[in-house]
ModelCIF file with pLDDT and N, C-alpha, C, O atoms, coordinates in Angstrom:
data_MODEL
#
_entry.id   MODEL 
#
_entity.id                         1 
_entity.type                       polymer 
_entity.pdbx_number_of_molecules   1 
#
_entity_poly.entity_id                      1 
_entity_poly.type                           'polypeptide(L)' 
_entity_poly.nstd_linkage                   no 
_entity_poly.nstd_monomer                   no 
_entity_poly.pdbx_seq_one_letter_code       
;(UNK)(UNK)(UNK)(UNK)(UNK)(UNK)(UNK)(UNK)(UNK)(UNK)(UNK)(UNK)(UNK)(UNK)(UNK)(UNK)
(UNK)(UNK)(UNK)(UNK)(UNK)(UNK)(UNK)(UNK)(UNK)(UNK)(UNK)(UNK)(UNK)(UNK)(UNK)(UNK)
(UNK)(UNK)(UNK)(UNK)(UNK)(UNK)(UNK)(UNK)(UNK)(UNK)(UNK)(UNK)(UNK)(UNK)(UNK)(UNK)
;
_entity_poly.pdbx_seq_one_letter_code_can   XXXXXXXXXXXXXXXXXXXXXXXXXXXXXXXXXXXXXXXXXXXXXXXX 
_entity_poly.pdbx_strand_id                 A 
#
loop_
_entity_poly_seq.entity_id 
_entity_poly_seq.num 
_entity_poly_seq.mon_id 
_entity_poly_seq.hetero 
1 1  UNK n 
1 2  UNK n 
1 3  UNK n 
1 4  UNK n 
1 5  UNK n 
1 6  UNK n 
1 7  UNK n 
1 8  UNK n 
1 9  UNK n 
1 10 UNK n 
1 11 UNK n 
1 12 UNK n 
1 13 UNK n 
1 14 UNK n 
1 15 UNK n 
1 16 UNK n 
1 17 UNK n 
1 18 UNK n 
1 19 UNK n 
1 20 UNK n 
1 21 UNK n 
1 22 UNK n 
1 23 UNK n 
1 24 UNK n 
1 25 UNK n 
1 26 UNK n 
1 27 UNK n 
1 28 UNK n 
1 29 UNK n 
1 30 UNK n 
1 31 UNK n 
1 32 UNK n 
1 33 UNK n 
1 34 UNK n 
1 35 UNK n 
1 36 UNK n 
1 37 UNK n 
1 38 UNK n 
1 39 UNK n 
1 40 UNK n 
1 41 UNK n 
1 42 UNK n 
1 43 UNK n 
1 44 UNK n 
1 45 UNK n 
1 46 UNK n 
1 47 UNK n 
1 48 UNK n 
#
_struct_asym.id          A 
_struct_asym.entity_id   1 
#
loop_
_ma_qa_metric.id 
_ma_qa_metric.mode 
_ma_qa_metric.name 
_ma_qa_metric.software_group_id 
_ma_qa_metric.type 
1 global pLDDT . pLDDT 
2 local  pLDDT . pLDDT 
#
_ma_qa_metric_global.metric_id      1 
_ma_qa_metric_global.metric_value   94.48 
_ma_qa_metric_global.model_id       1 
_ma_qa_metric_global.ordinal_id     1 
#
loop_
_ma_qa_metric_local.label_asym_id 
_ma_qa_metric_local.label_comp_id 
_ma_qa_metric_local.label_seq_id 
_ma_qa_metric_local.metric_id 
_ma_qa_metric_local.metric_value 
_ma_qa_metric_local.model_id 
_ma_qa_metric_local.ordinal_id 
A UNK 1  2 97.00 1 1  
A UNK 2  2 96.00 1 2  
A UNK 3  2 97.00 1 3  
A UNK 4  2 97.00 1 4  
A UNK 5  2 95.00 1 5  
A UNK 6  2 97.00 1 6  
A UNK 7  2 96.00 1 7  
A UNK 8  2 97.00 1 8  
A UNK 9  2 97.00 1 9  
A UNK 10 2 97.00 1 10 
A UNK 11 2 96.00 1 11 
A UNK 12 2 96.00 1 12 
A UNK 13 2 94.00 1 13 
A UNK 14 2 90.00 1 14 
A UNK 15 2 86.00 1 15 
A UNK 16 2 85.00 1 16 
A UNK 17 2 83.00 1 17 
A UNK 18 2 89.00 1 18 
A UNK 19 2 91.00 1 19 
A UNK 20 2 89.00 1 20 
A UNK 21 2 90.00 1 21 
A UNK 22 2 91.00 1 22 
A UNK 23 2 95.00 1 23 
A UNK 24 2 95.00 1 24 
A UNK 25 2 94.00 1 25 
A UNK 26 2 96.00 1 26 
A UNK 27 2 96.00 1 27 
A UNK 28 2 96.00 1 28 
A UNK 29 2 97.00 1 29 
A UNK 30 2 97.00 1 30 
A UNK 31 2 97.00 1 31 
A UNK 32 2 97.00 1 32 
A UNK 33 2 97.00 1 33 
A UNK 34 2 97.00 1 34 
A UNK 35 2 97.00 1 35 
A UNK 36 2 97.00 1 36 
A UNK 37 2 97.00 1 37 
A UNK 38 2 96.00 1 38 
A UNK 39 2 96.00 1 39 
A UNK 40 2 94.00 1 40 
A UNK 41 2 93.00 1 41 
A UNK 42 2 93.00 1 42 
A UNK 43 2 94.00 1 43 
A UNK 44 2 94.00 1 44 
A UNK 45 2 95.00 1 45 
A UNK 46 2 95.00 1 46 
A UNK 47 2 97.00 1 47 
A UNK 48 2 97.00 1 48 
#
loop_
_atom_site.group_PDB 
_atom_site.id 
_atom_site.type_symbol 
_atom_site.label_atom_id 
_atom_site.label_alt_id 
_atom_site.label_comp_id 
_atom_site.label_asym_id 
_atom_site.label_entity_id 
_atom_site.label_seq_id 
_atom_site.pdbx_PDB_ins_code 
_atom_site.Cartn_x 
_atom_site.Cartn_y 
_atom_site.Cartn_z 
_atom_site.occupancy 
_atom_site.B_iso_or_equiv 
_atom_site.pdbx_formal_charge 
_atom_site.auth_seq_id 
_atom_site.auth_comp_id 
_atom_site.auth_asym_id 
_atom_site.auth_atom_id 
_atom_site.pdbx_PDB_model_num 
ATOM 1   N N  . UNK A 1 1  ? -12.020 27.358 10.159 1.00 97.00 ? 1  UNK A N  1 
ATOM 2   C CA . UNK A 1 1  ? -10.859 28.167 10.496 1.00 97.00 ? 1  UNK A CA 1 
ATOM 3   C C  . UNK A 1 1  ? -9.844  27.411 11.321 1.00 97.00 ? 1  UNK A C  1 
ATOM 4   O O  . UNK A 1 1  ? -8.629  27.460 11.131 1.00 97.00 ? 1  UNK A O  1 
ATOM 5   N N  . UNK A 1 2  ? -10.523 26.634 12.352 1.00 96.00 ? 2  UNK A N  1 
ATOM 6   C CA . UNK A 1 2  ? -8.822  26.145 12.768 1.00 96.00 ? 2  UNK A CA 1 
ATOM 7   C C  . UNK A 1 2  ? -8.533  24.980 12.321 1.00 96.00 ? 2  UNK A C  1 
ATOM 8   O O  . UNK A 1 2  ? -7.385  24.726 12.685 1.00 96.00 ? 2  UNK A O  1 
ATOM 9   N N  . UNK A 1 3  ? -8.980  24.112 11.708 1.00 97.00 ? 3  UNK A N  1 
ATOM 10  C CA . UNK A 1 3  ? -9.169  23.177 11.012 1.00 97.00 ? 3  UNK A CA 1 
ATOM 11  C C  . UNK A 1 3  ? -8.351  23.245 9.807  1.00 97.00 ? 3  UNK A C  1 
ATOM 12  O O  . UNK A 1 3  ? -7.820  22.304 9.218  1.00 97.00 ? 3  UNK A O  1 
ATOM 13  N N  . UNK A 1 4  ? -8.328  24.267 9.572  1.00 97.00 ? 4  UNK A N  1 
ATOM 14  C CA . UNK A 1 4  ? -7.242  24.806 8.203  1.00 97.00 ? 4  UNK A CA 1 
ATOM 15  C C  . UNK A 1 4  ? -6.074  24.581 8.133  1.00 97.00 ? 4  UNK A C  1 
ATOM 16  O O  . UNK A 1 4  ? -5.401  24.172 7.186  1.00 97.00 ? 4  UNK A O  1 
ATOM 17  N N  . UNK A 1 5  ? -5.718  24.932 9.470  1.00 95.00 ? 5  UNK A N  1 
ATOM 18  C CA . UNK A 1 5  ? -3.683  24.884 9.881  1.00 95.00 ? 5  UNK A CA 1 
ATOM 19  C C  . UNK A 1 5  ? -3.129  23.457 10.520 1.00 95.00 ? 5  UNK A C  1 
ATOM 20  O O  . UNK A 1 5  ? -2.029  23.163 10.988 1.00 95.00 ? 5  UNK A O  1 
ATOM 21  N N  . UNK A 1 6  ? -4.416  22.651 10.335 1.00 97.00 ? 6  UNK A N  1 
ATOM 22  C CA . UNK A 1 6  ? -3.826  21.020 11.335 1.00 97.00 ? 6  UNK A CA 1 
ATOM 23  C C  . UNK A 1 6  ? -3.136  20.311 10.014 1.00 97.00 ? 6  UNK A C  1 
ATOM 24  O O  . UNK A 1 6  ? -3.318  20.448 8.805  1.00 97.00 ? 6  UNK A O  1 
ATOM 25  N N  . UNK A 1 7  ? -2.266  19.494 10.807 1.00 96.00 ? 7  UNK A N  1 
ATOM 26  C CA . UNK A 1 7  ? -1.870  18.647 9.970  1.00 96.00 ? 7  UNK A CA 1 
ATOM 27  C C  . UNK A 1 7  ? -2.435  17.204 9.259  1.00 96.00 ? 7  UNK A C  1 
ATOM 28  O O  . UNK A 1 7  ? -2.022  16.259 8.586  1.00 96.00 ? 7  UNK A O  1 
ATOM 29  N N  . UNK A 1 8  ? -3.514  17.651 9.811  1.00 97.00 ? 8  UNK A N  1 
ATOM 30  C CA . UNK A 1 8  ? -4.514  16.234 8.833  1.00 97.00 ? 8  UNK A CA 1 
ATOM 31  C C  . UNK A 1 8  ? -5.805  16.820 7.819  1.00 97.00 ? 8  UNK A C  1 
ATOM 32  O O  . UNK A 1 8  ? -6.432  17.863 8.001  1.00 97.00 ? 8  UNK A O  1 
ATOM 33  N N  . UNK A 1 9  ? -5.936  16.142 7.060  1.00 97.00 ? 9  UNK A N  1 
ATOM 34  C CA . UNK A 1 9  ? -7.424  16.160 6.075  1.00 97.00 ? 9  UNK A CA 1 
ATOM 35  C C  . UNK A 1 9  ? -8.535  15.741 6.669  1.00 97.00 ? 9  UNK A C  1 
ATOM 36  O O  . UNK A 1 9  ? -8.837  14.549 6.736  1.00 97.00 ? 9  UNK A O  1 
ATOM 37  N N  . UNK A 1 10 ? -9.057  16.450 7.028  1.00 97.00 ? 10 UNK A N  1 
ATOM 38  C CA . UNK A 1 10 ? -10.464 16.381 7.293  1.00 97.00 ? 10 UNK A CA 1 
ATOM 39  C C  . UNK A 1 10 ? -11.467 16.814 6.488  1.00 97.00 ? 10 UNK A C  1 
ATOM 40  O O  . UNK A 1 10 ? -11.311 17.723 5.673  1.00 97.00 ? 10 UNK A O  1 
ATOM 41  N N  . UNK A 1 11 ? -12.878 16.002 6.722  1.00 96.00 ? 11 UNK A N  1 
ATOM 42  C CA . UNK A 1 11 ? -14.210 16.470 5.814  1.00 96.00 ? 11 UNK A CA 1 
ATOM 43  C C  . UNK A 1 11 ? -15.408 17.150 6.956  1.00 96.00 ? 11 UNK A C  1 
ATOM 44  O O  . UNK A 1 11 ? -15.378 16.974 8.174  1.00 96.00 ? 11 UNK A O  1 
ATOM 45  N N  . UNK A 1 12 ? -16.033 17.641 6.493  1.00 96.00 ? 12 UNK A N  1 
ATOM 46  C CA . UNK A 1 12 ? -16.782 18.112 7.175  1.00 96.00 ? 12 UNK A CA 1 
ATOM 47  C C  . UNK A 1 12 ? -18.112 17.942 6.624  1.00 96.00 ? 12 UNK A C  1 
ATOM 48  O O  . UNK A 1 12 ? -18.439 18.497 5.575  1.00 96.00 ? 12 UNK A O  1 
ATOM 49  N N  . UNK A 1 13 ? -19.060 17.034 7.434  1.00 94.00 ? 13 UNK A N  1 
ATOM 50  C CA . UNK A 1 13 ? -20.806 16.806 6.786  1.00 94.00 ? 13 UNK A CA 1 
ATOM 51  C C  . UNK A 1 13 ? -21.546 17.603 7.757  1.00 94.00 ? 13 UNK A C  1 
ATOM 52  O O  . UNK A 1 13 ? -21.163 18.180 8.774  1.00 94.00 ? 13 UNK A O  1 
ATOM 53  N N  . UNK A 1 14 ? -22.768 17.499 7.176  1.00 90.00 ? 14 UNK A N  1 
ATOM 54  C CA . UNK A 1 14 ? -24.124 18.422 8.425  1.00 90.00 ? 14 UNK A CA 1 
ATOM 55  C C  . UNK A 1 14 ? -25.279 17.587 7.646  1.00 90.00 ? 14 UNK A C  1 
ATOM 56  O O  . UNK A 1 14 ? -25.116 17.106 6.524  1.00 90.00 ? 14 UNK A O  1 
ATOM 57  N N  . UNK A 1 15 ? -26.512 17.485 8.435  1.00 86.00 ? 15 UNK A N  1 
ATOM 58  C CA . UNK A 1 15 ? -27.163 16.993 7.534  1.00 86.00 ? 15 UNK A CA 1 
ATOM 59  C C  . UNK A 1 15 ? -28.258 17.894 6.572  1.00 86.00 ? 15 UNK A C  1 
ATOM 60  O O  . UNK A 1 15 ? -28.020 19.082 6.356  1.00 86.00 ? 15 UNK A O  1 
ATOM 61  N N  . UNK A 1 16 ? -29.343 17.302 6.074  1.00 85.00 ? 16 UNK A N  1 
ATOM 62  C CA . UNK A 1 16 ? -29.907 18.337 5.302  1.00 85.00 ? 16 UNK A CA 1 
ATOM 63  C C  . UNK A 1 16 ? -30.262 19.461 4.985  1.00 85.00 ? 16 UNK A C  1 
ATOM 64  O O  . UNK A 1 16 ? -30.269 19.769 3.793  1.00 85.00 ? 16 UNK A O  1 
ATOM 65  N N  . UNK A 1 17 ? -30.650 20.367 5.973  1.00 83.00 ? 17 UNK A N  1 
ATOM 66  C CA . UNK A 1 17 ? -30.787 21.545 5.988  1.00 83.00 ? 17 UNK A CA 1 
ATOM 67  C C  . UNK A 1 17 ? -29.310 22.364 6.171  1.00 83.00 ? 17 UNK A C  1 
ATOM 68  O O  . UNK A 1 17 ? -29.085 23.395 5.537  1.00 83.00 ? 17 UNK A O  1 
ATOM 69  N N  . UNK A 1 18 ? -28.182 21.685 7.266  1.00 89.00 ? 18 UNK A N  1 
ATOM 70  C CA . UNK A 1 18 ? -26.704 22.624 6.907  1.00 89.00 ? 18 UNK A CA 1 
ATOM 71  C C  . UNK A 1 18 ? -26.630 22.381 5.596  1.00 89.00 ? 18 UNK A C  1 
ATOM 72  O O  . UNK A 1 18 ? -26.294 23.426 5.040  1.00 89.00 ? 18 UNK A O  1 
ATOM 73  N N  . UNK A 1 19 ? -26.784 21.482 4.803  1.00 91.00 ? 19 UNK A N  1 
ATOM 74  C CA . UNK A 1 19 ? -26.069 20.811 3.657  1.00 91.00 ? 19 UNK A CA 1 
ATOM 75  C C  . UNK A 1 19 ? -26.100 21.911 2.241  1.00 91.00 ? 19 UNK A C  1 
ATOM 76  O O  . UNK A 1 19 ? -25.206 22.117 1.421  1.00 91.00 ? 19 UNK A O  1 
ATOM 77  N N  . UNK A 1 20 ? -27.717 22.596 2.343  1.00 89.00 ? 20 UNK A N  1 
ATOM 78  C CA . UNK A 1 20 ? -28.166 23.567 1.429  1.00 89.00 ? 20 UNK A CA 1 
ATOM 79  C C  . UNK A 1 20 ? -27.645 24.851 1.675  1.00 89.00 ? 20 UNK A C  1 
ATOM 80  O O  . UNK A 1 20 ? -27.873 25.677 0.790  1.00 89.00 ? 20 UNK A O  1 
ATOM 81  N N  . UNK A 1 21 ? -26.855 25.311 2.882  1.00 90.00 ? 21 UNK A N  1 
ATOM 82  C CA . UNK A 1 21 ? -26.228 26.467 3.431  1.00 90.00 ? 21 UNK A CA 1 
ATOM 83  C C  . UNK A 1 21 ? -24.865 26.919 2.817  1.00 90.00 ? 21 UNK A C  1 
ATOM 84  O O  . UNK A 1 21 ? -23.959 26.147 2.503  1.00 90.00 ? 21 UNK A O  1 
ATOM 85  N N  . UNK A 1 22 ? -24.838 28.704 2.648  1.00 91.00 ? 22 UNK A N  1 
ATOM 86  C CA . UNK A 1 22 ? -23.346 28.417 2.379  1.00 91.00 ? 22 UNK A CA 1 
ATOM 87  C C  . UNK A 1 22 ? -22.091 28.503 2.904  1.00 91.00 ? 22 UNK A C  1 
ATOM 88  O O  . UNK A 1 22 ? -21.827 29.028 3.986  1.00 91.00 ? 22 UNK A O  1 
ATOM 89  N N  . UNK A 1 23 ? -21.417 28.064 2.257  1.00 95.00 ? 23 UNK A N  1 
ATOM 90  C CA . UNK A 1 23 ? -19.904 28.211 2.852  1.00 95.00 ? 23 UNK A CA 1 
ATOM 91  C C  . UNK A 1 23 ? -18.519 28.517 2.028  1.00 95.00 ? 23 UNK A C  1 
ATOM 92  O O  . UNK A 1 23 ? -17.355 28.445 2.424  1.00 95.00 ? 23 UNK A O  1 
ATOM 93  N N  . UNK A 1 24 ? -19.036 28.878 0.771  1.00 95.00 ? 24 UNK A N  1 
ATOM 94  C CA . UNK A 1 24 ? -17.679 29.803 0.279  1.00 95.00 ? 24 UNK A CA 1 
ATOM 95  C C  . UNK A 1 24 ? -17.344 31.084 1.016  1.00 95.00 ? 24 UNK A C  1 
ATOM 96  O O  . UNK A 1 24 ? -16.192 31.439 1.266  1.00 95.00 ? 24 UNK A O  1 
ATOM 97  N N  . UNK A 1 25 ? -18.136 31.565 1.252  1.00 94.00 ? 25 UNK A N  1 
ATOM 98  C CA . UNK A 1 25 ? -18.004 32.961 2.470  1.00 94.00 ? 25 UNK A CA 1 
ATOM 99  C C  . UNK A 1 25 ? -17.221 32.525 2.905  1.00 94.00 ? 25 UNK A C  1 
ATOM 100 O O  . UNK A 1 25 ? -16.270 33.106 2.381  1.00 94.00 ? 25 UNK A O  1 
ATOM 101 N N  . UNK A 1 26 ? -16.479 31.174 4.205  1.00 96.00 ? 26 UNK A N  1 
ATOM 102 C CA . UNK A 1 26 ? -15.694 31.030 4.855  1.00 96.00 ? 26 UNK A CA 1 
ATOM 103 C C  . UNK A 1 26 ? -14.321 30.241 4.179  1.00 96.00 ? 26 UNK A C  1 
ATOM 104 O O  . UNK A 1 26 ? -13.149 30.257 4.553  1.00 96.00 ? 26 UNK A O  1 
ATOM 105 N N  . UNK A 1 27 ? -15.033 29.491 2.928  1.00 96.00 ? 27 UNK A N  1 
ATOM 106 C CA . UNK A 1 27 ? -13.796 28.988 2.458  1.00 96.00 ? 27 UNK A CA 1 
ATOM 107 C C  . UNK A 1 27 ? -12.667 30.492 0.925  1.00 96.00 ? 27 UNK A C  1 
ATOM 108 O O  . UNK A 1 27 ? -11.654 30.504 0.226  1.00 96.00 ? 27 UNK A O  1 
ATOM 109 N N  . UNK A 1 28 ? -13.515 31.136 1.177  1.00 96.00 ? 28 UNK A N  1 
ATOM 110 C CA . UNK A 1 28 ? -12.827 31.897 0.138  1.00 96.00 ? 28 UNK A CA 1 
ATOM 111 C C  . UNK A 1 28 ? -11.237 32.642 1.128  1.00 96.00 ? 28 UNK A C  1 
ATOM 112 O O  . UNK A 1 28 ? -10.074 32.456 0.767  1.00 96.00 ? 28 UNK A O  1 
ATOM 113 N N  . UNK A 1 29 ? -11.659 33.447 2.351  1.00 97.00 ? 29 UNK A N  1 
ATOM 114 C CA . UNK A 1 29 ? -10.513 33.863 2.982  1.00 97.00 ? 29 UNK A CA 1 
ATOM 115 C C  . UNK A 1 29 ? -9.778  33.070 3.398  1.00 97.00 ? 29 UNK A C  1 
ATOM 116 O O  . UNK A 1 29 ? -8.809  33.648 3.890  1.00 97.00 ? 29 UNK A O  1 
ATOM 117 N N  . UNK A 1 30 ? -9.669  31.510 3.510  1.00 97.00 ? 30 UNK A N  1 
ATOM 118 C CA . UNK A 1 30 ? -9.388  30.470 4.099  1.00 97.00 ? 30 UNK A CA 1 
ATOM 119 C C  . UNK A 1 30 ? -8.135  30.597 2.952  1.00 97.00 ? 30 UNK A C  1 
ATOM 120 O O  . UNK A 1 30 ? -6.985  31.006 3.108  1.00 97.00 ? 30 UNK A O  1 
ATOM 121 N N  . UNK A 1 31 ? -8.976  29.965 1.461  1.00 97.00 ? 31 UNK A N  1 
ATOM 122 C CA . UNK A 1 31 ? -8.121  30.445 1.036  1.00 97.00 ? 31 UNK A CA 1 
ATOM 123 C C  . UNK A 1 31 ? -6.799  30.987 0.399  1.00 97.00 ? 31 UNK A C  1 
ATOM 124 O O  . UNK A 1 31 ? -5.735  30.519 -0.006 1.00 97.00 ? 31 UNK A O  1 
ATOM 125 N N  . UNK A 1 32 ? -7.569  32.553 0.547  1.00 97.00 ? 32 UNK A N  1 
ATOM 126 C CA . UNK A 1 32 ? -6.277  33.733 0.235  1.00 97.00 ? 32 UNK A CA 1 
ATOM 127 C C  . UNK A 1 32 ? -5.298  33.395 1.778  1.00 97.00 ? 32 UNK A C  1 
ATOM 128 O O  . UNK A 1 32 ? -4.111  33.713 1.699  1.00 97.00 ? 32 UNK A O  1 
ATOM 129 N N  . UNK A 1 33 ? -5.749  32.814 3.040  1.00 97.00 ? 33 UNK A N  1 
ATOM 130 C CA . UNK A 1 33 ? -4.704  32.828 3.579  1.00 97.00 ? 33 UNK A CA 1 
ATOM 131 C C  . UNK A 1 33 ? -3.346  31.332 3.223  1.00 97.00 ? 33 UNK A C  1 
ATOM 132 O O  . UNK A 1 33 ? -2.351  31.160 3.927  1.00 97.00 ? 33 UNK A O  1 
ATOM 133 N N  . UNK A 1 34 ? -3.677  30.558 2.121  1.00 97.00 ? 34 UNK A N  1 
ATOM 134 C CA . UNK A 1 34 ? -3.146  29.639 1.672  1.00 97.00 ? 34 UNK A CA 1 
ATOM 135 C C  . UNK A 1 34 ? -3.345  28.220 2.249  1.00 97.00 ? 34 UNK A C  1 
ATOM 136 O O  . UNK A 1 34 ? -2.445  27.382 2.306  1.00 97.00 ? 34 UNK A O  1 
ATOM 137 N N  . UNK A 1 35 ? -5.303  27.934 2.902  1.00 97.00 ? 35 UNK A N  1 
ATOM 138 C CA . UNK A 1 35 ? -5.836  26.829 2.872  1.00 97.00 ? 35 UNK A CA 1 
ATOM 139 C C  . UNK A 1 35 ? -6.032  26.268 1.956  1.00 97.00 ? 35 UNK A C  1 
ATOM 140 O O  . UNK A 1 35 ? -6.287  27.133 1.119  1.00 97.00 ? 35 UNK A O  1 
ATOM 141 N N  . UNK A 1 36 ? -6.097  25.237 1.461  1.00 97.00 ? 36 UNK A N  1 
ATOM 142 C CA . UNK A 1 36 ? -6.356  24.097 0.351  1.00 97.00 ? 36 UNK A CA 1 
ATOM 143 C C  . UNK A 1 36 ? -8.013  23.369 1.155  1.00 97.00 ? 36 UNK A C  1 
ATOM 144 O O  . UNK A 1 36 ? -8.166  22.452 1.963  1.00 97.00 ? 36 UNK A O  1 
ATOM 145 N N  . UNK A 1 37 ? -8.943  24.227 0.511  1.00 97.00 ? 37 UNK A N  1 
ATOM 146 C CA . UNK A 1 37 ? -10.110 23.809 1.253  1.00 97.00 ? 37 UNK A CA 1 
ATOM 147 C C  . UNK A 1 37 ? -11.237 23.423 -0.155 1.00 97.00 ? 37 UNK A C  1 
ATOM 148 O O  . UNK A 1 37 ? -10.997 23.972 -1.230 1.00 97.00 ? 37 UNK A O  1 
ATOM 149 N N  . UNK A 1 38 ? -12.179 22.670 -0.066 1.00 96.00 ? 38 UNK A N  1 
ATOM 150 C CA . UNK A 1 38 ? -13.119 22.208 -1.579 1.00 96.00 ? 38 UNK A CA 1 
ATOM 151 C C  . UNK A 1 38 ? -14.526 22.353 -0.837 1.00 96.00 ? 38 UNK A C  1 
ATOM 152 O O  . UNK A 1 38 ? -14.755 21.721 0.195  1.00 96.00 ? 38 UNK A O  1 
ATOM 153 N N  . UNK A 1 39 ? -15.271 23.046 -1.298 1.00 96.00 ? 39 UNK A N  1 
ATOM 154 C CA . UNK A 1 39 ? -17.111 22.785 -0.859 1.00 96.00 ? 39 UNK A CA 1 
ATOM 155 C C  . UNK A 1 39 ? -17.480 21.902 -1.587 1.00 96.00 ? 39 UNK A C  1 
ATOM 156 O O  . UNK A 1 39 ? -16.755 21.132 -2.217 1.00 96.00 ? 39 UNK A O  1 
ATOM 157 N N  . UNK A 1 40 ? -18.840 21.938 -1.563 1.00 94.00 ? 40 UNK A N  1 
ATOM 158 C CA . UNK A 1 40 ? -19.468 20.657 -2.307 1.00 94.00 ? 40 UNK A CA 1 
ATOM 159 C C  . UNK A 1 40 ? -20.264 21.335 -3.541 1.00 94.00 ? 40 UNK A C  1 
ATOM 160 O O  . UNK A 1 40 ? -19.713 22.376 -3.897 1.00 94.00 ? 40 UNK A O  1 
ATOM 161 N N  . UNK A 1 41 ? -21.135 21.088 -4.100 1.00 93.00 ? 41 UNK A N  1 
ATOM 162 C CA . UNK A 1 41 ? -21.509 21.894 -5.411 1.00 93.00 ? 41 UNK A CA 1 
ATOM 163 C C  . UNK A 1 41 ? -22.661 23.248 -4.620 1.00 93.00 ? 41 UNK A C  1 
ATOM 164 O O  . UNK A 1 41 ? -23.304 23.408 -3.582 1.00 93.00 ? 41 UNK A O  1 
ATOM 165 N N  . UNK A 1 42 ? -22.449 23.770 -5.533 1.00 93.00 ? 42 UNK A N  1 
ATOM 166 C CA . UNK A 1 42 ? -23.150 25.084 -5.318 1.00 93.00 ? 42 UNK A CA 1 
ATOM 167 C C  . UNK A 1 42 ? -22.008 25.907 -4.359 1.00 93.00 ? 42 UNK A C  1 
ATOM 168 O O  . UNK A 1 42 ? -21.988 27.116 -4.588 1.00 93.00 ? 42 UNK A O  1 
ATOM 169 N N  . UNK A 1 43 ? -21.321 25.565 -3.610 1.00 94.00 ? 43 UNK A N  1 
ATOM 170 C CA . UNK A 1 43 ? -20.343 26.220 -2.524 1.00 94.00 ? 43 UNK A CA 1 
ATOM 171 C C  . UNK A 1 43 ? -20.793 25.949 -1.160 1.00 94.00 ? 43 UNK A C  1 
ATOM 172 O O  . UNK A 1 43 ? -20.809 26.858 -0.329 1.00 94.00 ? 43 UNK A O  1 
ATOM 173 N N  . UNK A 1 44 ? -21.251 24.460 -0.801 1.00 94.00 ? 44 UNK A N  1 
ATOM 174 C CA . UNK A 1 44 ? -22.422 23.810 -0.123 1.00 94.00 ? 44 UNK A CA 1 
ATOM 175 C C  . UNK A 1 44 ? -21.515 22.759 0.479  1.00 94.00 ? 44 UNK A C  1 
ATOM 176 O O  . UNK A 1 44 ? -20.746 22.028 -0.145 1.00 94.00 ? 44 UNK A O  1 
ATOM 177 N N  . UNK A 1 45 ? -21.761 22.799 2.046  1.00 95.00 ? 45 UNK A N  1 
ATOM 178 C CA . UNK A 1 45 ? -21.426 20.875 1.956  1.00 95.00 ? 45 UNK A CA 1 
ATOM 179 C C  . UNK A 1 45 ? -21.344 20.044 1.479  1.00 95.00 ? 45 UNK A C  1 
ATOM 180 O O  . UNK A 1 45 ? -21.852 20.206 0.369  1.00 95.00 ? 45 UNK A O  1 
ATOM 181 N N  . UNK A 1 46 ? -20.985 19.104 1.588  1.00 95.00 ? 46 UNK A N  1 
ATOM 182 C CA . UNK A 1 46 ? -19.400 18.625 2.169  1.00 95.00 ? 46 UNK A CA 1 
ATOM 183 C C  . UNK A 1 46 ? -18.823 19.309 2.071  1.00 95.00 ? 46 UNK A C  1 
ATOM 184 O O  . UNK A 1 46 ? -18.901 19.841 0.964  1.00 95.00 ? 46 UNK A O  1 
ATOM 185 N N  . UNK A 1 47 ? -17.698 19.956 3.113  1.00 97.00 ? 47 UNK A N  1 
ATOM 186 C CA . UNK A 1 47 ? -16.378 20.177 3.136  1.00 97.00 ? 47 UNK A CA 1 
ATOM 187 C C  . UNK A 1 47 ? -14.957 19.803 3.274  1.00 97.00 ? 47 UNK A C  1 
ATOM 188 O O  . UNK A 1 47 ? -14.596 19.309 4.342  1.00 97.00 ? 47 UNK A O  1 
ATOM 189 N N  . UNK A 1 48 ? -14.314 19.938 2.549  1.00 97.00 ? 48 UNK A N  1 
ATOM 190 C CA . UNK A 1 48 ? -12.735 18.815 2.940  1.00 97.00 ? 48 UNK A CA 1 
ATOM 191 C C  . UNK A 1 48 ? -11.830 19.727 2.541  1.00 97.00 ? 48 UNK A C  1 
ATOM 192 O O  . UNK A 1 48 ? -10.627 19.469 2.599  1.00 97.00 ? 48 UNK A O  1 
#
């Protein structure tokens, strides 16, 4: 979330166990609010 509105690209790692967790839940409203955000497969870490 605040990571969304900066003016740089950032990625976001965790290691194995975040990695299997999800995170379209947070990238879906991200978003409809007009973030340009990508998970990793499944809707999984990496984030950028």
């Amino acid at each position: 979330g605040l990571l969304a509105g900066q003016e740089f690209d950032v990625t976001l790692t965790g290691d194995e166990s975040l990695s299997k967790r999800p995170m379209e839940r947070v990238a879906k409203p991200l978003r409809d609010m007009g973030a340009v955000i990508e998970t990793g497969e499944g809707g999984r870490p990496p984030i950028k």
